[in-house]
N, C-alpha and C. Protein backbone atom coordinates (compact mmCIF):
# COMPACT_ATOMS: atom_id res chain seq x y z
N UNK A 1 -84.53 43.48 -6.79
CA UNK A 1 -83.37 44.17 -7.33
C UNK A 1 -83.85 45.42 -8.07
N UNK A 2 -83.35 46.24 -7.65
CA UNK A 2 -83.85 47.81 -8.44
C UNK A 2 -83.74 47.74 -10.01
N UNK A 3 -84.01 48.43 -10.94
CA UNK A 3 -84.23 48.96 -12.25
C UNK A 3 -83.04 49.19 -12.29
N UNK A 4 -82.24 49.30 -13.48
CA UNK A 4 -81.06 50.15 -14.08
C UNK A 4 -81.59 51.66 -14.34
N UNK A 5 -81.39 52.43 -13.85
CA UNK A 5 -82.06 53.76 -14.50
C UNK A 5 -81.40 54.17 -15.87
N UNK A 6 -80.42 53.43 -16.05
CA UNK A 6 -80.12 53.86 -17.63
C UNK A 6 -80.62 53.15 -18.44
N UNK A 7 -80.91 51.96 -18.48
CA UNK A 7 -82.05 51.29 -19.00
C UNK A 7 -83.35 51.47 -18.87
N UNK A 8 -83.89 52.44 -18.01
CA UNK A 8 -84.81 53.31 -17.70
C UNK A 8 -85.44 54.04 -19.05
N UNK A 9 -84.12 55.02 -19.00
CA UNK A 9 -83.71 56.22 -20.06
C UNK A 9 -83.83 55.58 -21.56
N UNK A 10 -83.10 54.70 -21.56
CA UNK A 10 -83.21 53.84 -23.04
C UNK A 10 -84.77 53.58 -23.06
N UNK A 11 -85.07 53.55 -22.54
CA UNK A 11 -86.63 52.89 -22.88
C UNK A 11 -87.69 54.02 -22.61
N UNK A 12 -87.53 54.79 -23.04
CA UNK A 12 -88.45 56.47 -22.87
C UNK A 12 -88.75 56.75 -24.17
N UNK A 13 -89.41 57.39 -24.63
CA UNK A 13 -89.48 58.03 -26.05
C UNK A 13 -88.84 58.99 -25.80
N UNK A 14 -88.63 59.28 -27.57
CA UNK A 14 -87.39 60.73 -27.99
C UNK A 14 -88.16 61.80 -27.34
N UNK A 15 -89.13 62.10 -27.34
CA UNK A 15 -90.18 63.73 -26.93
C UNK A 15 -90.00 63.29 -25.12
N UNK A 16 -90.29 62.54 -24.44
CA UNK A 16 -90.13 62.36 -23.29
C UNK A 16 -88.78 62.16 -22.89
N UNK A 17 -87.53 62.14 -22.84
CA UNK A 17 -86.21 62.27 -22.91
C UNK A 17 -85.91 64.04 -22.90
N UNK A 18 -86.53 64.29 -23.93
CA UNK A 18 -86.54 65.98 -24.22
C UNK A 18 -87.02 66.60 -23.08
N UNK A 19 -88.71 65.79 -22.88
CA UNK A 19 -89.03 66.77 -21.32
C UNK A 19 -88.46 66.82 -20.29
N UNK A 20 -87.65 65.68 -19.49
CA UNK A 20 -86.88 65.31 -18.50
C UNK A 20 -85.31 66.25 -18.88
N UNK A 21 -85.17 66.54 -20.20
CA UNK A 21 -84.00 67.41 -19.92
C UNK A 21 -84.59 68.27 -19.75
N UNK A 22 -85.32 69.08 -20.35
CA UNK A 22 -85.41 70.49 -19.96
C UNK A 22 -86.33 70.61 -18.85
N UNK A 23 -86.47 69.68 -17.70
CA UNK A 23 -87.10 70.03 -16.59
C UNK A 23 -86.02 69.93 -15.39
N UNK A 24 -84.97 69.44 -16.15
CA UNK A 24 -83.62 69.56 -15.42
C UNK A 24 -82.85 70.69 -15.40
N UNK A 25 -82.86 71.12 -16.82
CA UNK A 25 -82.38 72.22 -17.09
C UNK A 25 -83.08 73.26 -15.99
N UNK A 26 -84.19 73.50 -16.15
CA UNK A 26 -84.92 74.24 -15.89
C UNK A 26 -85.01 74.47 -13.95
N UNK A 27 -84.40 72.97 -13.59
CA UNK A 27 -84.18 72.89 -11.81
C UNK A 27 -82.50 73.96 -11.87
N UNK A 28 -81.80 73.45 -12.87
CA UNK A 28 -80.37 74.45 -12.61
C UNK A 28 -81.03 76.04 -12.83
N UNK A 29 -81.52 76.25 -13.97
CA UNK A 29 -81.92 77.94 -13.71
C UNK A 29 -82.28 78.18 -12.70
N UNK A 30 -83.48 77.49 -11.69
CA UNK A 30 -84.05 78.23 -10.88
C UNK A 30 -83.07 77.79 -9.36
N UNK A 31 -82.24 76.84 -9.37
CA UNK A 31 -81.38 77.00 -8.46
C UNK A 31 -80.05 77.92 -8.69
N UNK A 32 -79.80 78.17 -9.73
CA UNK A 32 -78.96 79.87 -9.74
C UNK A 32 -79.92 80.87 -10.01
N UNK A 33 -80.98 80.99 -10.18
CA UNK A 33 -81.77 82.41 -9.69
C UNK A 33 -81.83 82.11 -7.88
N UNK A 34 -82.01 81.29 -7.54
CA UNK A 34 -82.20 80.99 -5.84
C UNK A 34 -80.95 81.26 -5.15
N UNK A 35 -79.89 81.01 -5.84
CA UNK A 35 -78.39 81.02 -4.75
C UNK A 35 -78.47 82.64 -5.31
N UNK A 36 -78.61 83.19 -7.08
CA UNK A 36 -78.32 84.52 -6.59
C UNK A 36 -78.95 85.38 -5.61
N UNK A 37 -80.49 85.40 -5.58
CA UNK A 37 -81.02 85.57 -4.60
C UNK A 37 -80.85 85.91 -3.46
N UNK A 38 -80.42 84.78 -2.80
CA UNK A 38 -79.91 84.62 -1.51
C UNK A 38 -78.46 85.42 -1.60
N UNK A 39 -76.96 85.54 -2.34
CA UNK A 39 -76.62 86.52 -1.99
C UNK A 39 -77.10 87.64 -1.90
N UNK A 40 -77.88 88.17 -3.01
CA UNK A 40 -78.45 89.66 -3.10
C UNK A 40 -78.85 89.92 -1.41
N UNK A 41 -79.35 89.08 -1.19
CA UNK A 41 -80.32 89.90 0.45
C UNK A 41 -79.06 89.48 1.57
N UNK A 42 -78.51 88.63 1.29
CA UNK A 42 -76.96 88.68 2.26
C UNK A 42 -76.44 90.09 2.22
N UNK A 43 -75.73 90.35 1.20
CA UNK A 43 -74.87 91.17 0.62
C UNK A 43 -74.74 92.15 -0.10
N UNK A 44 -76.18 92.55 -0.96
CA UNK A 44 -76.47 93.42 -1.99
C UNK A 44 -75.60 92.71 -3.44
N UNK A 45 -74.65 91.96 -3.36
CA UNK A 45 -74.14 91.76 -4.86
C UNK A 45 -74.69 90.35 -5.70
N UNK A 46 -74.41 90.79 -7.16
CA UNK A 46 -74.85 89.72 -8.02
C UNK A 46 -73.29 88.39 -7.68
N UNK A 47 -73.20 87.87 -8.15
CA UNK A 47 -72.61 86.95 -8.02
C UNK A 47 -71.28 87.21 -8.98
N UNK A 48 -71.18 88.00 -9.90
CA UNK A 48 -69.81 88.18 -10.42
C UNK A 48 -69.21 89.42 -9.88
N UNK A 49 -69.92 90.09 -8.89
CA UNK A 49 -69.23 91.18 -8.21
C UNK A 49 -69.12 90.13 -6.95
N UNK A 50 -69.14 89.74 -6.34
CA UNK A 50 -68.75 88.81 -4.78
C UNK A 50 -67.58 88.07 -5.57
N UNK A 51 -67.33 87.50 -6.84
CA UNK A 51 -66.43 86.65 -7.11
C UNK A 51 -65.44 87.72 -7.58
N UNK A 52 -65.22 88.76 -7.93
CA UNK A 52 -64.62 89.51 -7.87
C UNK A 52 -63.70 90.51 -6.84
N UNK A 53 -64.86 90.41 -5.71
CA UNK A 53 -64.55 91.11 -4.85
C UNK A 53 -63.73 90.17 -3.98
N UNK A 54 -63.92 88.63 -3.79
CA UNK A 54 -63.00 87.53 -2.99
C UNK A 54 -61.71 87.36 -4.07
N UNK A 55 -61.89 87.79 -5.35
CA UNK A 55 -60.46 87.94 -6.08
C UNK A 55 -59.66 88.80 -5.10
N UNK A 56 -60.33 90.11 -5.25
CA UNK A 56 -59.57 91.33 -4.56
C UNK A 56 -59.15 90.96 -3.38
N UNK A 57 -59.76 90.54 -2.67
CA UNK A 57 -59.49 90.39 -1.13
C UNK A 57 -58.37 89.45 -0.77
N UNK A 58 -58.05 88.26 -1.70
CA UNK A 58 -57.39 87.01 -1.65
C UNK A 58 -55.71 86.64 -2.06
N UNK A 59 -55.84 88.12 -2.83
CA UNK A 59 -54.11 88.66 -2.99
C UNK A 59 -53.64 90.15 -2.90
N UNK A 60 -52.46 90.09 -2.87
CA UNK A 60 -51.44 91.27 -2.13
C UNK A 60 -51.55 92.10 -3.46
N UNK A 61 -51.71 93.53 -3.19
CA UNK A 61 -51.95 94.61 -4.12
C UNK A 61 -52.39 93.98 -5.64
N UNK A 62 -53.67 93.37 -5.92
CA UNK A 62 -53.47 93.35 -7.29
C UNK A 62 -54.39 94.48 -8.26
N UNK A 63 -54.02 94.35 -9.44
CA UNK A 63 -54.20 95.21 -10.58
C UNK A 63 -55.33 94.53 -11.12
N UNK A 64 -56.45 95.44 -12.01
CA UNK A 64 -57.45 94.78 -12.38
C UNK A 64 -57.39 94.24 -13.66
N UNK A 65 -55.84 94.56 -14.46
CA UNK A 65 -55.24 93.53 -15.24
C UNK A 65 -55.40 92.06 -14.89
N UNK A 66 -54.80 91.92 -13.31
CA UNK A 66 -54.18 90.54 -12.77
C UNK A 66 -56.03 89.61 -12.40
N UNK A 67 -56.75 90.65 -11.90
CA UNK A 67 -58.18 89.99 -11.75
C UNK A 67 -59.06 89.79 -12.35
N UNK A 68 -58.54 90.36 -13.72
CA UNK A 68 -59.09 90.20 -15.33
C UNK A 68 -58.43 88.77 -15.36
N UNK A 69 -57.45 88.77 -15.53
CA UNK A 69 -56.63 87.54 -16.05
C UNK A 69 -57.29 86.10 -15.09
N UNK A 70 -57.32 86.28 -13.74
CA UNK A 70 -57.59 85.33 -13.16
C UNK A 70 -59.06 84.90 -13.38
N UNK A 71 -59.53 85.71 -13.16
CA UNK A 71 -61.67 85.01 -13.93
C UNK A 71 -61.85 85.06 -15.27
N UNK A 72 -60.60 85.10 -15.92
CA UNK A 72 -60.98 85.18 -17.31
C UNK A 72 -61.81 85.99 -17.75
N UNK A 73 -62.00 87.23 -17.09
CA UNK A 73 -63.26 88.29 -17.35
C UNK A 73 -62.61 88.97 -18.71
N UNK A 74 -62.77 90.09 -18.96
CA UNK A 74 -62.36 91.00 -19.74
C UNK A 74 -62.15 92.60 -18.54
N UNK A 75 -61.17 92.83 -19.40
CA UNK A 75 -60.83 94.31 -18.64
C UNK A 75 -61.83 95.37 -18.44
N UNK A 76 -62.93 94.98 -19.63
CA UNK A 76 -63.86 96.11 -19.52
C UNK A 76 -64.94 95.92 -18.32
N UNK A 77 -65.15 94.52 -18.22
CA UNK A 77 -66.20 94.08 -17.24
C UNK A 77 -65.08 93.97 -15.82
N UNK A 78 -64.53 94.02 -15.82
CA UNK A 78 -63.69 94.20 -14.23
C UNK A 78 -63.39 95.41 -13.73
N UNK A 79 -63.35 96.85 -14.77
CA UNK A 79 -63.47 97.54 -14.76
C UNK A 79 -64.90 98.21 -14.29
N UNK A 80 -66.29 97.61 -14.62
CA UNK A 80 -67.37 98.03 -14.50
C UNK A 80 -67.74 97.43 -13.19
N UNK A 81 -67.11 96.42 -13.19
CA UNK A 81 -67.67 95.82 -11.42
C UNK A 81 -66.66 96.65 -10.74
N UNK A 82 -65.99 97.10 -10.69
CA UNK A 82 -64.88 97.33 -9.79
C UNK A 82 -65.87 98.76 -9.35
N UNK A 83 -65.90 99.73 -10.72
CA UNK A 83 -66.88 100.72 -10.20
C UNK A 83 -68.03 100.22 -8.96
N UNK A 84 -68.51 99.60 -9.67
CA UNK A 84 -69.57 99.26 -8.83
C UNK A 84 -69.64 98.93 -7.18
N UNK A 85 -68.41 98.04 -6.81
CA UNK A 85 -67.51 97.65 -5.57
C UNK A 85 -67.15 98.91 -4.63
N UNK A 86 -66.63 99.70 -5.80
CA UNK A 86 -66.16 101.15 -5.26
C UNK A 86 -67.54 102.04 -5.00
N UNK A 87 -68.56 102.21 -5.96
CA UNK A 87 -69.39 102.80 -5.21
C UNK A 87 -70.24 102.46 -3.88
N UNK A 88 -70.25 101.20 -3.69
CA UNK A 88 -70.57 100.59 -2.07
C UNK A 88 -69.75 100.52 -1.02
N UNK A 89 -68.67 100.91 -1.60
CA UNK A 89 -67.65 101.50 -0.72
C UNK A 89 -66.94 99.45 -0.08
N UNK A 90 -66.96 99.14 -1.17
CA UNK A 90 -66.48 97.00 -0.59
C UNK A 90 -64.72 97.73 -1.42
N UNK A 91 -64.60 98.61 -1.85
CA UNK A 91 -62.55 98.30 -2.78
C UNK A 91 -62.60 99.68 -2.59
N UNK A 92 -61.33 100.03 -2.81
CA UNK A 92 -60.96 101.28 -3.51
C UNK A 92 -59.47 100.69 -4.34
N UNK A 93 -59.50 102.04 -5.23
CA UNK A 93 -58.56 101.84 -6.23
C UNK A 93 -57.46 103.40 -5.95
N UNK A 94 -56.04 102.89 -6.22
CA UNK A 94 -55.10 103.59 -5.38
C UNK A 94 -54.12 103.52 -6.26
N UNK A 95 -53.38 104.45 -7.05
CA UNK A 95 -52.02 104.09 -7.99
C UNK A 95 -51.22 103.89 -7.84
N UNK A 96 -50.65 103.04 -8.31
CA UNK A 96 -49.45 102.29 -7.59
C UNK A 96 -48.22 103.33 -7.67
N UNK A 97 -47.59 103.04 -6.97
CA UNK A 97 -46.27 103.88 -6.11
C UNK A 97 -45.25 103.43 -7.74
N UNK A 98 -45.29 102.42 -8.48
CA UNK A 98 -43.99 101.70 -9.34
C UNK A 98 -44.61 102.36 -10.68
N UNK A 99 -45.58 102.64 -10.65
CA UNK A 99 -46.14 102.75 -12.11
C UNK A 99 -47.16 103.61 -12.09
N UNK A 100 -47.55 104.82 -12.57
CA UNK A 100 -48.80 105.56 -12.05
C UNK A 100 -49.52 105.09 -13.02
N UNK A 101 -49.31 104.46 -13.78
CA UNK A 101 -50.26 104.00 -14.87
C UNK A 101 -51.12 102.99 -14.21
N UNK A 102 -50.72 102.54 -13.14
CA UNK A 102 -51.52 101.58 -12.93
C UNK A 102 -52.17 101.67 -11.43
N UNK A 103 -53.84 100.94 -11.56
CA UNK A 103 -54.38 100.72 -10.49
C UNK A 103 -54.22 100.03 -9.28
N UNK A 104 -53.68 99.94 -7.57
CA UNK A 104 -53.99 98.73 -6.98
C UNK A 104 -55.15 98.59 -6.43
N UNK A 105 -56.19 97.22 -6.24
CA UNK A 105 -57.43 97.57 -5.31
C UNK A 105 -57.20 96.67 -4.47
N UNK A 106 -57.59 97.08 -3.40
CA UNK A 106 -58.02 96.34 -2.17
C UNK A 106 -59.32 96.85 -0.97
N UNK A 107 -59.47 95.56 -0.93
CA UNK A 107 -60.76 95.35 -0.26
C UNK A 107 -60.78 96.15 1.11
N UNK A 108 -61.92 96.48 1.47
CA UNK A 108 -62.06 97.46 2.60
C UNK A 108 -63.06 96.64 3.86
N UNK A 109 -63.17 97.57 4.76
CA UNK A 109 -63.80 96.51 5.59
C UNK A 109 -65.39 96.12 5.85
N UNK A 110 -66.06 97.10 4.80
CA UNK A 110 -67.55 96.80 4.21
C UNK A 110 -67.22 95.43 3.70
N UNK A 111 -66.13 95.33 2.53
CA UNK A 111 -66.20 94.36 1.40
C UNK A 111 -65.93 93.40 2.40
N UNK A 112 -64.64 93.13 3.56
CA UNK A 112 -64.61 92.29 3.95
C UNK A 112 -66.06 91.01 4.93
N UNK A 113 -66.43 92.10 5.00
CA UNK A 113 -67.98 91.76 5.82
C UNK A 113 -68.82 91.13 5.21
N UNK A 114 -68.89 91.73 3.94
CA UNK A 114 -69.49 91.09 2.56
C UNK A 114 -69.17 89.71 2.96
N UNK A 115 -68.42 89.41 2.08
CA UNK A 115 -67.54 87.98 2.24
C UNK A 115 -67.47 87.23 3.12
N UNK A 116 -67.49 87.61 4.64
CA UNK A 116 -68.05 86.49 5.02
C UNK A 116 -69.79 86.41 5.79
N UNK A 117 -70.37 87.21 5.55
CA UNK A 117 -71.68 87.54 5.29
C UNK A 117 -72.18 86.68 4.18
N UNK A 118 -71.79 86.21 3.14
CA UNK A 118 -72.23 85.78 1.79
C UNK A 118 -72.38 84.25 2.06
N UNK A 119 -73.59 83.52 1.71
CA UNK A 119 -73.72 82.41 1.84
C UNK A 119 -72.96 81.66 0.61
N UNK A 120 -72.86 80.11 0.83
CA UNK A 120 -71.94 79.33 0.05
C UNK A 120 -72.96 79.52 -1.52
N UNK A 121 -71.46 79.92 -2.23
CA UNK A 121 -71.97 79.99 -3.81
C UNK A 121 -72.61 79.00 -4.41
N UNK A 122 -73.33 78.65 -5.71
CA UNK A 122 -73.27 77.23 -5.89
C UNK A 122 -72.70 76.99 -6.68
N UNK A 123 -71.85 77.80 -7.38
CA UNK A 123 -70.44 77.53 -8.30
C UNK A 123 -69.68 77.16 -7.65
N UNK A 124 -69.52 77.03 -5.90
CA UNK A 124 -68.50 77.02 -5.15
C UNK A 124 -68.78 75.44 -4.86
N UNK A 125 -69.86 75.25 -4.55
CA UNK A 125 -70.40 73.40 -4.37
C UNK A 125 -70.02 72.98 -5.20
N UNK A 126 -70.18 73.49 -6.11
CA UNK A 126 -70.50 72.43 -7.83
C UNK A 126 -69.23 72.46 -7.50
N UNK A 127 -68.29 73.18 -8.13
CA UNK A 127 -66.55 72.83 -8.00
C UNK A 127 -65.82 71.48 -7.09
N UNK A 128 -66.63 71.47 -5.39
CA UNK A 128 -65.82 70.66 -5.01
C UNK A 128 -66.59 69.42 -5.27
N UNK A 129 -67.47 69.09 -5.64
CA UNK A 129 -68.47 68.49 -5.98
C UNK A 129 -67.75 67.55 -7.14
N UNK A 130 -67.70 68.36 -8.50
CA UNK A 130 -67.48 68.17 -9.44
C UNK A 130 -65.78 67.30 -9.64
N UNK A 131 -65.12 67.72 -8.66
CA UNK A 131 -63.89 67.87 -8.42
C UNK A 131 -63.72 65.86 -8.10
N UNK A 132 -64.43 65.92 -7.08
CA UNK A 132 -65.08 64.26 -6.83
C UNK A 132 -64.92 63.24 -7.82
N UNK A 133 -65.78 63.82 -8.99
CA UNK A 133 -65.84 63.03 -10.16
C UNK A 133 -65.08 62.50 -10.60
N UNK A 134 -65.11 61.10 -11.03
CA UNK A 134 -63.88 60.80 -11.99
C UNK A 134 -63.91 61.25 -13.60
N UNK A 135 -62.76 61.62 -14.12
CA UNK A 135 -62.33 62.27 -15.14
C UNK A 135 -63.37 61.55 -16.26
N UNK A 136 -63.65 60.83 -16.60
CA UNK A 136 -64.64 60.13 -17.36
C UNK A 136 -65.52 60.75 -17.51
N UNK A 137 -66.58 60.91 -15.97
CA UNK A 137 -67.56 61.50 -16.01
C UNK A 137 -67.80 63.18 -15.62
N UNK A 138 -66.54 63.81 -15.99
CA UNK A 138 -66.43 65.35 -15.81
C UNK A 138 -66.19 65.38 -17.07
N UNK A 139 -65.52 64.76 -18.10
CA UNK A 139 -65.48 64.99 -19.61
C UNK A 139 -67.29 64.72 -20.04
N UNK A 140 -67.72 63.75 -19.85
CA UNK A 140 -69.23 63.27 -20.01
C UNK A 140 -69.90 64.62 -19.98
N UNK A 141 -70.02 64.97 -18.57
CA UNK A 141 -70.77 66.18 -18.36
C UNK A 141 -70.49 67.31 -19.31
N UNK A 142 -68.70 67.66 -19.42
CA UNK A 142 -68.73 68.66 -20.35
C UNK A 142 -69.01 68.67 -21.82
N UNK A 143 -69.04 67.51 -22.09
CA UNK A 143 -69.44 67.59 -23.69
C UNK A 143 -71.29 67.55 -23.72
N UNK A 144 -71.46 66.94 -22.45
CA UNK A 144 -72.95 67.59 -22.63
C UNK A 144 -74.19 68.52 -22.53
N UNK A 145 -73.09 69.68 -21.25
CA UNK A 145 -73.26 70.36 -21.42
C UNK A 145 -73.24 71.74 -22.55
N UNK A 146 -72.18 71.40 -23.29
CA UNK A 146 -71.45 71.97 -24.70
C UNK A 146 -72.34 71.67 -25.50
N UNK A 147 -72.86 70.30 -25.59
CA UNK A 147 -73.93 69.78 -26.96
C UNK A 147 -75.33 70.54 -26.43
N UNK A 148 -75.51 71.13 -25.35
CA UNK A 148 -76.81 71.50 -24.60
C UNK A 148 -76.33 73.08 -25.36
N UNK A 149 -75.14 73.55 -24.94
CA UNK A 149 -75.76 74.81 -25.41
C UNK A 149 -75.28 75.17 -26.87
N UNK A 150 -74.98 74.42 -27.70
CA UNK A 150 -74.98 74.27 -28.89
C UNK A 150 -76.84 74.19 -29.85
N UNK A 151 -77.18 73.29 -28.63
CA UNK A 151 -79.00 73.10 -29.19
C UNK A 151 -79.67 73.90 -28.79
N UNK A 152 -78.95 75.11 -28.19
CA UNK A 152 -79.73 76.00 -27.55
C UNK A 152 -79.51 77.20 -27.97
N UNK A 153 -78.68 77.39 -29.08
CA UNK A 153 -77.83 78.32 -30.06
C UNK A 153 -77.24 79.42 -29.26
N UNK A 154 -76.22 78.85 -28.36
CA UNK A 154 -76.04 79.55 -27.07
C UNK A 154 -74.44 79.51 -27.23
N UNK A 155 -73.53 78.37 -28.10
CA UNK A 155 -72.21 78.30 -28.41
C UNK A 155 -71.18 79.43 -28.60
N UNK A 156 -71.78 80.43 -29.10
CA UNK A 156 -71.08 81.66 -29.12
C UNK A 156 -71.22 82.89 -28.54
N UNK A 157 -71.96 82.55 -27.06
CA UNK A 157 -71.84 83.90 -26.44
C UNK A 157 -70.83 83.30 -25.14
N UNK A 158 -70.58 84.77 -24.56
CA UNK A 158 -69.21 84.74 -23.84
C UNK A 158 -69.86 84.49 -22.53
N UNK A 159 -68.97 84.27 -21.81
CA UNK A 159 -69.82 83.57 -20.23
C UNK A 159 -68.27 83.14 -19.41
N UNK A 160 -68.53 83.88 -18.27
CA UNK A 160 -67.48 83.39 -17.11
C UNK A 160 -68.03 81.84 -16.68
N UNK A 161 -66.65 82.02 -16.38
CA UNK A 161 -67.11 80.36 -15.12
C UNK A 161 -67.66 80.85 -13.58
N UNK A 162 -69.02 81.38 -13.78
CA UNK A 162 -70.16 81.36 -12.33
C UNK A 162 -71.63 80.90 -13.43
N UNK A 163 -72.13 80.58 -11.95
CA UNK A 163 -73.62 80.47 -12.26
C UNK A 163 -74.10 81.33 -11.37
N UNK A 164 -74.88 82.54 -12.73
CA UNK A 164 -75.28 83.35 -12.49
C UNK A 164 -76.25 83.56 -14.20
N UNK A 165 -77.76 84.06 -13.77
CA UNK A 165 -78.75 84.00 -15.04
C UNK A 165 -78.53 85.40 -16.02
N UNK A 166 -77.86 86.74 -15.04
CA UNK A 166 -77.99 87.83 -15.72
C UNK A 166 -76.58 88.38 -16.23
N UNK A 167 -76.82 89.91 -16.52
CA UNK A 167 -75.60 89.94 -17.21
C UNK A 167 -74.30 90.52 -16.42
N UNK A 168 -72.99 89.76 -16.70
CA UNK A 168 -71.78 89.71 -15.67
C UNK A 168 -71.62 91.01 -15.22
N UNK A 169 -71.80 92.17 -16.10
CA UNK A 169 -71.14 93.37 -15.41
C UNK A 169 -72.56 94.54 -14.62
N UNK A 170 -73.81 93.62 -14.68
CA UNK A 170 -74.77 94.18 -14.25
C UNK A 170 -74.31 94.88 -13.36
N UNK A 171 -75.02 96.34 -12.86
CA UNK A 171 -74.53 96.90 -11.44
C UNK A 171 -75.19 96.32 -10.15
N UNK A 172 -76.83 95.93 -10.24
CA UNK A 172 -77.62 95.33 -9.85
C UNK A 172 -78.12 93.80 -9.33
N UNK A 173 -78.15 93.09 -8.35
CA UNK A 173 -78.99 92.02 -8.07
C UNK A 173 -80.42 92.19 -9.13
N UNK A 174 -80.36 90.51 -9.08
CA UNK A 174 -81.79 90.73 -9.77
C UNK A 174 -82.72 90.07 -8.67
């Protein structure tokens, strides 16, 4: 009959518990430096410009108000990727006919190529993945991930929902 592996865990020392997390930890960094990676040489983009750019592509004229709102980004960083989109020529931005105050973008047919050029995210796994879980153990995970970056004095910086190591409005792959 196999081991309990949580009875495993109980029976480890406190310093060895510590190493096994952060060698876990340390498998998630280098598997989101690896998936970004792998878009970069797909696609040229970091991973919050592709999630941006499948915003754009995925609804009818929107505003970078409306694609702020939906990734929870900030206007300033949707603004800076959007540049960025636009200088690779994946969006352009066009004023709307109702309001000149305002921007519409849509995706072009570089960007569309992008997209499906782009291998599967691993924010995109994890999701349906995660999705699996029963509610028990998706609360589990999130409070321990929360207590992880609390010990990591990491609680108060801002962060979209991707996994990605650098910074969101970078212009650049790393």
């Amino acid at each position: 009959m196999a081991q309990n592996p949580h009875l495993f865990y109980v029976s480890l020392m406190s310093s060895d518990i510590a190493s096994l997390t952060l060698r876990a930890l340390r498998r998630v960094l280098r598997a989101t430096d690896i998936g970004s990676r792998r878009l970069a040489t797909a696609t040229g983009l970091t991973p919050s410009q592709w999630l941006v750019l499948r915003e754009i592509a995925s609804r009818d004229s929107p505003t970078p108000g409306t694609i702020a709102t939906a990734l929870k980004f900030s206007q300033a960083t949707i603004t800076a990727i959007v540049d960025r989109l636009q200088e690779l020529g994946f969006v352009q931005r066009q004023r709307s006919d109702k309001d000149k105050r305002q921007f519409i973008l849509s995706s072009l047919p570089p960007g569309d190529a992008a997209l499906a050029e782009a291998p599967d995210l691993l924010q995109t796994s994890f999701t349906k993945r995660f999705a699996n879980l029963p509610q028990w153990e998706q609360a589990m995970i999130l409070a321990a991930v929360e207590r992880l970056a609390m010990l990591l004095d990491a609680q108060d910086i801002d962060a979209a929902p991707l996994l990605d190591s650098g910074a969101i409005d970078r212009s650049e792959p790393v």
